[in-house]
Protein backbone atom coordinates (compact mmCIF):
# COMPACT_ATOMS: atom_id res chain seq x y z
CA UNK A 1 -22.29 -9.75 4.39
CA UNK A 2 -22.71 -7.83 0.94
CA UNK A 3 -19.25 -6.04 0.01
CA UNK A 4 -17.70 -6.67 3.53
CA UNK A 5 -16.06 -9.67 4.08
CA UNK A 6 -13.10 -11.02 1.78
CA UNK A 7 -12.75 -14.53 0.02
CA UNK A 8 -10.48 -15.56 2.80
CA UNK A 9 -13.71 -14.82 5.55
CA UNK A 10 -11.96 -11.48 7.11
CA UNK A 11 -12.85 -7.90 6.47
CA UNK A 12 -11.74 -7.18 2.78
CA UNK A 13 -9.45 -3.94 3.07
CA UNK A 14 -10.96 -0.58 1.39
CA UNK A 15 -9.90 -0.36 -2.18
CA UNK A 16 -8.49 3.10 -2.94
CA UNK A 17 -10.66 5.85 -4.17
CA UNK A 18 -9.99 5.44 -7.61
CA UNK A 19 -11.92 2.39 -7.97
CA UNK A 20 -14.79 4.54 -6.27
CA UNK A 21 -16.81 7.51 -6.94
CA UNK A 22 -16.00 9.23 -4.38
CA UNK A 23 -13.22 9.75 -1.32
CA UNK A 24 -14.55 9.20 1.98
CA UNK A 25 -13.15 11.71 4.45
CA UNK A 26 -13.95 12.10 7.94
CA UNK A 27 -13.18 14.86 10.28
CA UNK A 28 -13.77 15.45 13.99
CA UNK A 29 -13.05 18.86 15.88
CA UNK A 30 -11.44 19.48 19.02
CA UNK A 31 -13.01 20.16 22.60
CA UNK A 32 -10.89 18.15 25.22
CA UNK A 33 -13.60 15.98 26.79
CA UNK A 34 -16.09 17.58 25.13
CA UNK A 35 -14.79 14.74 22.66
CA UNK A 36 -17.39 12.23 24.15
CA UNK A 37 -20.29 14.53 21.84
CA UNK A 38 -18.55 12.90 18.92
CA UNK A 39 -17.95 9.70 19.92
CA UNK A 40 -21.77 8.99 20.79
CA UNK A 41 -22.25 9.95 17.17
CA UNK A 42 -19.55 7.55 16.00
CA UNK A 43 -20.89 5.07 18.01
CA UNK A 44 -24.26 5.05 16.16
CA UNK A 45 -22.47 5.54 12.45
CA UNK A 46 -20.30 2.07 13.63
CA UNK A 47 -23.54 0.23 14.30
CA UNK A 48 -24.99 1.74 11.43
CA UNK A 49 -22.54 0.17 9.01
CA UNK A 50 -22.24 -3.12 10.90
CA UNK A 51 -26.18 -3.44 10.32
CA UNK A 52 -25.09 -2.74 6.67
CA UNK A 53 -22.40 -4.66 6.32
CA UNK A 54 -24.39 -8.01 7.37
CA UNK A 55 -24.45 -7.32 11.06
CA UNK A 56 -20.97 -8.08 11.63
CA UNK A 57 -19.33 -6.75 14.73
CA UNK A 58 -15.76 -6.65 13.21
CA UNK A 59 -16.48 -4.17 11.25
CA UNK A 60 -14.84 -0.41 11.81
CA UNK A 61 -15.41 2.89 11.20
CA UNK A 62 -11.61 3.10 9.59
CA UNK A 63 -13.04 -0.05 6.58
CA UNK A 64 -14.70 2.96 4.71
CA UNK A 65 -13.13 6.33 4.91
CA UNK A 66 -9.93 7.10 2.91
CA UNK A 67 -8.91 10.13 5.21
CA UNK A 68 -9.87 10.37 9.16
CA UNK A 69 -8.62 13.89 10.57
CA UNK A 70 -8.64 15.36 13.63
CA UNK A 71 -7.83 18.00 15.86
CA UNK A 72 -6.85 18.03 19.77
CA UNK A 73 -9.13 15.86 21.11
CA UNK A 74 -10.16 14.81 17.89
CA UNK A 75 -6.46 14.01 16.69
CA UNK A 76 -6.95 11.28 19.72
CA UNK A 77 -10.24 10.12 18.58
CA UNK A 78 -8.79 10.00 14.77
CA UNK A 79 -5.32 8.01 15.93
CA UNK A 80 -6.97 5.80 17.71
CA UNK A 81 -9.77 4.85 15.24
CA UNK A 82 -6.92 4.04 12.81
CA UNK A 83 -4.94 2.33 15.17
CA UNK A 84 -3.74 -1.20 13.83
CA UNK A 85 -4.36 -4.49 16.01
CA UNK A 86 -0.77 -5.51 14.91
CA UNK A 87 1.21 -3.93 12.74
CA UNK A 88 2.69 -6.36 11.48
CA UNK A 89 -0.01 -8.42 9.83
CA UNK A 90 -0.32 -8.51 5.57
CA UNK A 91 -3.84 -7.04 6.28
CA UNK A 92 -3.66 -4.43 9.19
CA UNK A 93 -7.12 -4.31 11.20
CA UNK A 94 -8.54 -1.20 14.02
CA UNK A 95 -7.79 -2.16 17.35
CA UNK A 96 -10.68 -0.14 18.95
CA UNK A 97 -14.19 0.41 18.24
CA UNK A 98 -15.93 4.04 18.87
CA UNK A 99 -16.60 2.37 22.10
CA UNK A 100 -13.92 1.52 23.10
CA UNK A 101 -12.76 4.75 23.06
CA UNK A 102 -15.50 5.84 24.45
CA UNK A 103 -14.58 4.35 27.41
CA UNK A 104 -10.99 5.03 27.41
CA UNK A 105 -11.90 8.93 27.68
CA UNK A 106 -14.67 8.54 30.40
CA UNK A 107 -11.72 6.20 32.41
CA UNK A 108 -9.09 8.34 31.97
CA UNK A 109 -10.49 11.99 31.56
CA UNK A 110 -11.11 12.02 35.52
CA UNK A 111 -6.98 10.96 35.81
CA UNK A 112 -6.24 13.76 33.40
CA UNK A 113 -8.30 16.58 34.19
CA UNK A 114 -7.51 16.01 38.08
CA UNK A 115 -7.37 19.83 39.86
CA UNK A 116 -6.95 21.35 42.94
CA UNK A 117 -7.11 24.79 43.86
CA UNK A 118 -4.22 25.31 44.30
CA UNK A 119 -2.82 23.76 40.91
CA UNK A 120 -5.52 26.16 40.17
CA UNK A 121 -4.08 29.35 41.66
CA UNK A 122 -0.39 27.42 39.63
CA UNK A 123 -2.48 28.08 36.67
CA UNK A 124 -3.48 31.81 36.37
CA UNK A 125 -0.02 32.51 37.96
CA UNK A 126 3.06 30.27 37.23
CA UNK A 127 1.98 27.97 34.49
CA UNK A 128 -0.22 25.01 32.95
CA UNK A 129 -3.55 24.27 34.76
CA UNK A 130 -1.99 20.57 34.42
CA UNK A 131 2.05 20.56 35.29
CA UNK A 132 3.84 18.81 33.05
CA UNK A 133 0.77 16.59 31.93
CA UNK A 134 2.66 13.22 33.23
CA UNK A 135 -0.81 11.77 33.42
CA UNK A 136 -2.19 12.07 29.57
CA UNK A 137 1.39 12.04 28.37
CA UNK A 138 2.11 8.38 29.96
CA UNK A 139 -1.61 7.58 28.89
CA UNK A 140 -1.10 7.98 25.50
CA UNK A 141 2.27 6.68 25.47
CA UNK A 142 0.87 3.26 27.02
CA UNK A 143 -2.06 3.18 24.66
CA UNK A 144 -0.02 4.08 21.27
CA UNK A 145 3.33 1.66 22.35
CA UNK A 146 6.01 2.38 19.76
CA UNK A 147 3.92 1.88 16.45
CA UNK A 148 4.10 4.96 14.00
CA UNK A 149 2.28 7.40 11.39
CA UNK A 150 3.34 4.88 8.79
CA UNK A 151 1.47 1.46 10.65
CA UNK A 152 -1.62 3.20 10.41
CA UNK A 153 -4.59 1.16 8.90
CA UNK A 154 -6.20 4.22 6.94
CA UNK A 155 -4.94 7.53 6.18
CA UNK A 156 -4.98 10.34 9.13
CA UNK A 157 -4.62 13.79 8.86
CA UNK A 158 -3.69 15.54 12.88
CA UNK A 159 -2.60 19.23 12.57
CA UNK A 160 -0.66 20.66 15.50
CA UNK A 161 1.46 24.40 15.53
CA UNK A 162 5.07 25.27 16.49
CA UNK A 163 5.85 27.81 18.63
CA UNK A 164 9.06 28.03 17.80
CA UNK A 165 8.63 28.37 14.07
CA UNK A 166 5.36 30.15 14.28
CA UNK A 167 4.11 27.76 11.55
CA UNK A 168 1.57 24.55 11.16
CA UNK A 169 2.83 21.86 11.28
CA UNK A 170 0.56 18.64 10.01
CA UNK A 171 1.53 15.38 10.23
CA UNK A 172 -0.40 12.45 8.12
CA UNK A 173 0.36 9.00 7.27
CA UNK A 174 0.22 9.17 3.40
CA UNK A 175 2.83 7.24 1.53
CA UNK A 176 4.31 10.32 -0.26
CA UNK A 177 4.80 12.35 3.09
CA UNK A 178 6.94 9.45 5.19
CA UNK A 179 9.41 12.35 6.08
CA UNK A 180 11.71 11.14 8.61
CA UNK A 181 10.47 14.38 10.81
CA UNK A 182 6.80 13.78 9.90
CA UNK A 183 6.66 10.25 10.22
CA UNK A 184 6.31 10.04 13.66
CA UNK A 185 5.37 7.90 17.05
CA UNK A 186 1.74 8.28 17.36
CA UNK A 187 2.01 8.84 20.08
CA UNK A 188 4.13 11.91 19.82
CA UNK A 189 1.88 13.14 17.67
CA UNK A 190 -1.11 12.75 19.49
CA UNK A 191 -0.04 14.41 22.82
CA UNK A 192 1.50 17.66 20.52
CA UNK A 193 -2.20 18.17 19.08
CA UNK A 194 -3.59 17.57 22.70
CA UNK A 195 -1.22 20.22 24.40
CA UNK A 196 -3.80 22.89 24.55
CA UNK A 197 -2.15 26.28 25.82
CA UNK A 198 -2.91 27.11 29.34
CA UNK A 199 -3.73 23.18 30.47
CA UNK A 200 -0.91 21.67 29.10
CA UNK A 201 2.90 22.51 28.17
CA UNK A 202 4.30 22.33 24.37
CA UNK A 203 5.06 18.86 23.51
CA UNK A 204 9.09 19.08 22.17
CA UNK A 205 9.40 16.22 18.87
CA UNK A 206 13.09 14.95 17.70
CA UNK A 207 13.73 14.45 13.70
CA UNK A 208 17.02 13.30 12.59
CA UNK A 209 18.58 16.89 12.52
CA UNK A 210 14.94 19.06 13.24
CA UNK A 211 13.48 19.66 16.81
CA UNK A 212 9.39 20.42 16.92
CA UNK A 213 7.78 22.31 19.94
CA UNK A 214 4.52 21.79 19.42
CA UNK A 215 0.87 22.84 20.89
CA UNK A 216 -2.45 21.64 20.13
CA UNK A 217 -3.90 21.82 16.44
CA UNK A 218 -6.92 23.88 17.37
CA UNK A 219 -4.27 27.00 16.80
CA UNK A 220 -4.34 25.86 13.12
CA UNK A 221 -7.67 24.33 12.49
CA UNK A 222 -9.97 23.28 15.65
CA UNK A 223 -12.41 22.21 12.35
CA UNK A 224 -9.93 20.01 10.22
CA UNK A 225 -12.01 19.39 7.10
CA UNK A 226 -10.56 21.56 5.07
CA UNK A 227 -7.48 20.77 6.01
CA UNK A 228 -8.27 17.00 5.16
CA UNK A 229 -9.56 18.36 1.69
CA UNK A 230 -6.15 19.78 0.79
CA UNK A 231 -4.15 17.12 2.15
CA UNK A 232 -6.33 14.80 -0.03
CA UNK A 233 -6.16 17.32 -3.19
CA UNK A 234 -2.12 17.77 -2.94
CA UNK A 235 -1.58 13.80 -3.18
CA UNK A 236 -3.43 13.72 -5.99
CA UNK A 237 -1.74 17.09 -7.10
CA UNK A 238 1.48 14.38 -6.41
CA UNK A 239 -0.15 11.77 -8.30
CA UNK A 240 -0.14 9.67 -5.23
CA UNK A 241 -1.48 5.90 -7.17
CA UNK A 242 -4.07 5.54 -3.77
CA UNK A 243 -6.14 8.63 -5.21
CA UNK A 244 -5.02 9.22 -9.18
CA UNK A 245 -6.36 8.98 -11.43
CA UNK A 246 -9.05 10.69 -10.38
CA UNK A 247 -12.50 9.14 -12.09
CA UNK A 248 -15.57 10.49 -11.45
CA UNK A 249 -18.06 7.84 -12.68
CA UNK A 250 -15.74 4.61 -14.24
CA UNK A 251 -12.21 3.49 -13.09
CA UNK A 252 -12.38 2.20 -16.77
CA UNK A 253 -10.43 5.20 -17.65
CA UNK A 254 -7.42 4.24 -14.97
CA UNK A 255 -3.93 4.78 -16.14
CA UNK A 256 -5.37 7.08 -18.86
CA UNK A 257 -2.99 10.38 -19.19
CA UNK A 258 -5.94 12.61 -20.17
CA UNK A 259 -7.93 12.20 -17.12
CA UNK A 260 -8.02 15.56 -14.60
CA UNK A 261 -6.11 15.71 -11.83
CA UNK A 262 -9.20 17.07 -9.71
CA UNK A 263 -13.01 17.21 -9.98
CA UNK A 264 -13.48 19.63 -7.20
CA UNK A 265 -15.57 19.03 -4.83
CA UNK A 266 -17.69 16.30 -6.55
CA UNK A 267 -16.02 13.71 -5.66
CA UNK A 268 -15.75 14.35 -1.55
CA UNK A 269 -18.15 12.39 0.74
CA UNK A 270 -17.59 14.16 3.86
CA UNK A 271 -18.74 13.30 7.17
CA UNK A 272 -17.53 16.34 9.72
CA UNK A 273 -18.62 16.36 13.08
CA UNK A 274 -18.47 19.13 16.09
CA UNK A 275 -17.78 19.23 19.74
CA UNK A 276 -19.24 22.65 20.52
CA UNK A 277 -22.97 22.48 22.11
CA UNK A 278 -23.51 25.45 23.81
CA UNK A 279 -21.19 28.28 22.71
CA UNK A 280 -20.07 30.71 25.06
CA UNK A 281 -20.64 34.96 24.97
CA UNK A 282 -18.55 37.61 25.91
CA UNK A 283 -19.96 41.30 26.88
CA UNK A 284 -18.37 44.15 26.62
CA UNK A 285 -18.65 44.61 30.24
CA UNK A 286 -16.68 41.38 30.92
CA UNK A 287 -13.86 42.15 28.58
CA UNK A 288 -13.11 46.07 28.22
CA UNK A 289 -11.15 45.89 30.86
CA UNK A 290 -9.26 42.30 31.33
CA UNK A 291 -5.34 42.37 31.54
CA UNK A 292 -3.14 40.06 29.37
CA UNK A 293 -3.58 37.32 31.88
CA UNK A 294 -7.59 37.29 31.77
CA UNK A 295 -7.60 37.58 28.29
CA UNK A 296 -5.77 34.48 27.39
CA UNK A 297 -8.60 32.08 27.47
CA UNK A 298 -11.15 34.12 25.36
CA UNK A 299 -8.90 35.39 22.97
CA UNK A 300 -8.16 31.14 22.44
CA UNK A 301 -11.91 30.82 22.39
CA UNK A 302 -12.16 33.59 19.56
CA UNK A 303 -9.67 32.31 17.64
CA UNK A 304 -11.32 28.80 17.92
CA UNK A 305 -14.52 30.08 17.46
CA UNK A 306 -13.90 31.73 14.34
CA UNK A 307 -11.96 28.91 12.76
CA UNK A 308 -14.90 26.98 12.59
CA UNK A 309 -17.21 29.44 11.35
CA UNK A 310 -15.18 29.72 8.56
CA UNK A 311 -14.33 26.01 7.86
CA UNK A 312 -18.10 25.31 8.06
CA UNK A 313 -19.37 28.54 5.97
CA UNK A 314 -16.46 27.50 3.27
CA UNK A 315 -16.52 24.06 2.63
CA UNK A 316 -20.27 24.26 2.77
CA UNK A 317 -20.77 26.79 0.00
CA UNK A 318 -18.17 24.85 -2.09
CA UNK A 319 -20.08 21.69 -1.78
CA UNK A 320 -23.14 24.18 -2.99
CA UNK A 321 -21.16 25.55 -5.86
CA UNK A 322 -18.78 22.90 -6.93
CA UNK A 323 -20.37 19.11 -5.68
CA UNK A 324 -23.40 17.95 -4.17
CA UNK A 325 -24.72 19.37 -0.65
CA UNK A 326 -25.91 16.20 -0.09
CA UNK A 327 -22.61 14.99 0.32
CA UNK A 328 -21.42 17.32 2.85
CA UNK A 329 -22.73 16.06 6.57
CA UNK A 330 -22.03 18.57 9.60
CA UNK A 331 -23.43 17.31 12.75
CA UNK A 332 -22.94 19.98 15.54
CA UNK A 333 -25.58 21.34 17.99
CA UNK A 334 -27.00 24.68 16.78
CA UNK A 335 -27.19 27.78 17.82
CA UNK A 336 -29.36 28.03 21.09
CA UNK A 337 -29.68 24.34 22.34
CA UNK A 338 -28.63 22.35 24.89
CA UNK A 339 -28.28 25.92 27.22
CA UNK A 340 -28.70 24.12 30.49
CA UNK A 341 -25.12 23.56 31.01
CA UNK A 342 -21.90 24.60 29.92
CA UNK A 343 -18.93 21.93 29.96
CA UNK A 344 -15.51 23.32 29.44
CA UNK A 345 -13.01 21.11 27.65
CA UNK A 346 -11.56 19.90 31.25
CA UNK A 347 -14.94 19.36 32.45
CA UNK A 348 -14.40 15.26 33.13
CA UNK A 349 -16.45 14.42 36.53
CA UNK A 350 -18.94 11.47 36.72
CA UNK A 351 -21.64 14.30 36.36
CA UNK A 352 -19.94 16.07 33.21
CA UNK A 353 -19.38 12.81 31.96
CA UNK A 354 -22.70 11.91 31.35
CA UNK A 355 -24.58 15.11 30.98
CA UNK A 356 -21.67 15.15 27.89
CA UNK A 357 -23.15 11.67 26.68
CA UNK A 358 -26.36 12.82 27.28
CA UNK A 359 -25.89 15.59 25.20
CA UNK A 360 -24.59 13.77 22.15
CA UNK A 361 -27.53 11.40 22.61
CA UNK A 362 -29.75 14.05 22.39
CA UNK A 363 -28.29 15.70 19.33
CA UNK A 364 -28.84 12.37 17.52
CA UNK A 365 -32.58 13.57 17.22
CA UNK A 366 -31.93 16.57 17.01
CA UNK A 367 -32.68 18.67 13.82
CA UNK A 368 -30.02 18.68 10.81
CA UNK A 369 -28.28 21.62 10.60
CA UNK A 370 -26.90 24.00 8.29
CA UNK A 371 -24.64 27.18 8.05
CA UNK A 372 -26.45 30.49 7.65
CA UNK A 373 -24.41 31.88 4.42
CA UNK A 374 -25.24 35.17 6.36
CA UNK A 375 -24.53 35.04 10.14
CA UNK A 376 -22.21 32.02 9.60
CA UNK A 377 -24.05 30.60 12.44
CA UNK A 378 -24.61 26.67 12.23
CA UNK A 379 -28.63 26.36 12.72
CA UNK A 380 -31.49 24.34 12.21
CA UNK A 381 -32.62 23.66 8.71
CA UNK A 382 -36.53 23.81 8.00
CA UNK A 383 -36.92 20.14 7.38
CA UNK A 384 -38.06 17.09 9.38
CA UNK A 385 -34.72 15.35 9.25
CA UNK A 386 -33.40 14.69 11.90
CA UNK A 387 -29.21 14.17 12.70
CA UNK A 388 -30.23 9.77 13.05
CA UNK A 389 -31.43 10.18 9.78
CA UNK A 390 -28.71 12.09 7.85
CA UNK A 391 -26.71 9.92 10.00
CA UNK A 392 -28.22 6.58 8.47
CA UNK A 393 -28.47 7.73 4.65
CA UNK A 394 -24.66 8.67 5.11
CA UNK A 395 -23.92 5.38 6.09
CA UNK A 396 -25.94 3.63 3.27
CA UNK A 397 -23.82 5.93 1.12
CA UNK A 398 -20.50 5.00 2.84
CA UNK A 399 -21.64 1.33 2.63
CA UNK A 400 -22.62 1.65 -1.27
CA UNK A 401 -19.31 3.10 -2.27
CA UNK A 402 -17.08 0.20 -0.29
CA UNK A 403 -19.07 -2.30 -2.26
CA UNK A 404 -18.64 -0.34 -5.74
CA UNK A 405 -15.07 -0.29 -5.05
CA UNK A 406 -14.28 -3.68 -4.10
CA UNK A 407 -16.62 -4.82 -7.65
CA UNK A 408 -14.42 -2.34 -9.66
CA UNK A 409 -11.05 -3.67 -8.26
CA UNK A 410 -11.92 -6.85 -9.20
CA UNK A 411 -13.01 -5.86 -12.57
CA UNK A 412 -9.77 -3.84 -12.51
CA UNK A 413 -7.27 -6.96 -11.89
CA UNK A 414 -9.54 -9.52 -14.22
CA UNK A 415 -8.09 -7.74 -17.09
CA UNK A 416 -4.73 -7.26 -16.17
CA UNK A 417 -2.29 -9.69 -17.02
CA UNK A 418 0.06 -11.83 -14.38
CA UNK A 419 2.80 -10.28 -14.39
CA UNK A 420 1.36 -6.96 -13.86
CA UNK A 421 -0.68 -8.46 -10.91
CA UNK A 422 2.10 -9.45 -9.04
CA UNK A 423 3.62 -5.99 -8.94
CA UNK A 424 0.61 -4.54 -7.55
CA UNK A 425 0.13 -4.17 -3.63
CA UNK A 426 -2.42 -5.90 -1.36
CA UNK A 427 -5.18 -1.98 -2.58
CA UNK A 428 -4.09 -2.41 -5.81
CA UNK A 429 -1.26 -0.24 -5.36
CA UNK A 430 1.91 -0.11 -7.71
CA UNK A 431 4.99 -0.32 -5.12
CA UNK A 432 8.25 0.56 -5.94
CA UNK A 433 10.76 0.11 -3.42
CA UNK A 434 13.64 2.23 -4.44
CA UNK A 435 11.10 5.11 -4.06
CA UNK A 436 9.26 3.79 -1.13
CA UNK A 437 13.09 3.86 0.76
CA UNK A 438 13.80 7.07 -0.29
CA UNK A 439 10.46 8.44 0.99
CA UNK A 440 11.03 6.52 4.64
């Protein structure tokens, strides 16, 4: 179990990036139920690396990215994937597996996305399609108990907007951002980048003096890679120890003042993956002449809809300017498949529940994709490679740079002397209380 497995027989914890090559980020959009696409792909990538890692079932997606974002429905997926087991342990482990979660949202998405016509009629009217959203608000609560941004076992990155300031506002469990009004119940934060406008009401958050009303993420970023990339880049910009210095090829040069703050996009391995399948159209015909009412749910779609054309389009010709494409993975369905059926984000019966499966299944062998630098459109590439296959070299990569890492860290702490072990934390991490306090 090559690179996996500590001295002491558990899962060794991933060192930080600058004992790698590269920082592992992962990023999942938003689609309400249409989060079950995703998690079929996560699924396979879990397996993937188990197979890699010796075929052990305890290991996790969350053992080899630095950074797991997500927005809405993928803030959920993201939370949960870094949830801890107990957070109270020296080494905190995931609770859940991709399927686990998997089967949380096909148990609970019928509870949630429960309608009747005349909550319906509520809807266009009075208010949210949903009430008060009791249902996924106790849900979440019961899943996510009182544990906090900070217990996290890797990184996460959930953006969500409030209303009241008309501003982002991102909340993520790095050390140097344990704000007392960012460092949050999970659960709080999960149900704020959930409460998508016109299904669910704002979610209201309580600081020591600041109050947050907050709505779901997709208003900032329904795609949160890029989001994750500058999250990642300002730590370092902070000189956070998980992520500087930044090395490109040797952590030999660690603790050397000369050493760049940031190697663009070189150093990203990015894993990014979609909920959209089958993309909606408007005519003219069906909007020219739609009040404010009708409007509200394509103008959210627009806005949505052009978000991610833009994340994709940009962080894919940076990776083609600045890094290698290669390291850049988008798996989303493109343009003009899977046009049998469209599932809107609420979309949770037995039926839409597995025709959603279905479809991730299906986009496993699928073609890779690519975004047109033209249309902006995410289509199929011209090459017999299909999404299992980018999927399974990306995992060989992820599984490649865990190993280098835990070899360099060793190297790393074979030359240092005692004392300056013993003031190092469990990833190598200097820790200074004082600091850490005044941070929490």
């Amino acid at each position: 179990m090559e690179g996996a497995s500590s001295s002491s027989g558990g899962i060794a914890p991933l060192p930080p990036s600058k004992f790698g090559k590269y920082i592992t980020v992962l990023s999942i959009d938003g689609g309400g139920m249409r989060g079950l696409i995703p998690l079929v792909i996560l699924e396979f990538l879990e397996k993937e690396l188990q197979k890699l890692g010796g075929e052990d079932e305890r290991i996790r997606i969350s053992d080899y990215f630095d950074v797991i974002a997500g927005t809405s429905t993928g803030g959920l997926i993201a939370t949960m994937l870094a949830t801890p087991k107990d957070k109270e342990d020296t080494i905190k482990r995931p609770k859940y597996t991709a399927k686990d979660i998997t089967n949380y949202y096909k148990d609970l998405g019928p509870q949630i996305f429960k309608s009747s016509w005349w909550g319906t009629i509520k809807h266009w009217i009075w208010g949210p399609k949903y009430g008060d959203g009791k249902v996924l608000h106790e849900a979440i609560q019961t899943k996510m108990g009182e544990l906090m941004l900070s217990d996290t076992v890797t990184s996460i990155v959930v953006p969500t907007f409030d209303v009241s300031l008309m501003a982002p506002m991102v909340f993520s469990s790095f050390k140097n951002d344990r704000r007392p009004i960012t460092n949050q119940l999970l659960s709080d934060v999960c149900i704020a980048t959930t409460a998508a406008p016109t299904f669910f009401p704002p979610w209201t958050v309580k600081g020591r003096r600041d109050i947050l009303n907050l709505i779901d993420g997709g208003m900032v970023a329904n795609n949160p890679t890029m989001l994750a990339i500058a999250a990642v880049e300002r730590q370092i910009v902070k000189e956070n120890p998980d992520f500087f210095p930044v090395v490109a090829d040797s952590p030999s040069s660690l603790g050397n003042p000369d050493v760049s703050k940031s190697e663009g996009f070189k150093r990203y391995l990015i894993l990014s993956i979609g909920t959209e399948y089958n993309r909606g159209h408007y005519s003219l015909d069906e909007i020219k002449n739609k009040g404010k009412a009708m409007w509200a749910i394509p103008a959210i779609d627009m806005l949505m809809c052009a978000s991610e054309f833009l994340v994709n389009f940009n962080v894919a010709i940076f990776f083609q300017s600045q890094g290698d494409p290669e390291n850049y993975l988008r798996i989303q369905a493109t343009d003009g498949t899977f046009q049998d059926k469209k599932l809107p984000l609420d979309a949770a019966s037995k039926d839409d529940i597995r025709d959603l499966q279905r479809i991730g299944a299906d986009l496993l062998d699928k073609t890779k994709g690519r975004t047109n630098e033209i249309t902006l459109q995410f289509t199929s590439v011209n090459e017999d490679i299909k999404n299992r296959d980018a999927l399974e070299a990306f995992a060989k990569k992820l599984s490649e740079e865990r190993q280098y890492r835990i070899q360099e860290q060793e190297k790393y702490f074979a030359n240092k002397l005692p004392e300056e072990h013993e003031n190092e934390g469990a990833n190598g991490i200097s820790i200074n209380e004082n600091e850490l306090g005044e941070q929490l």
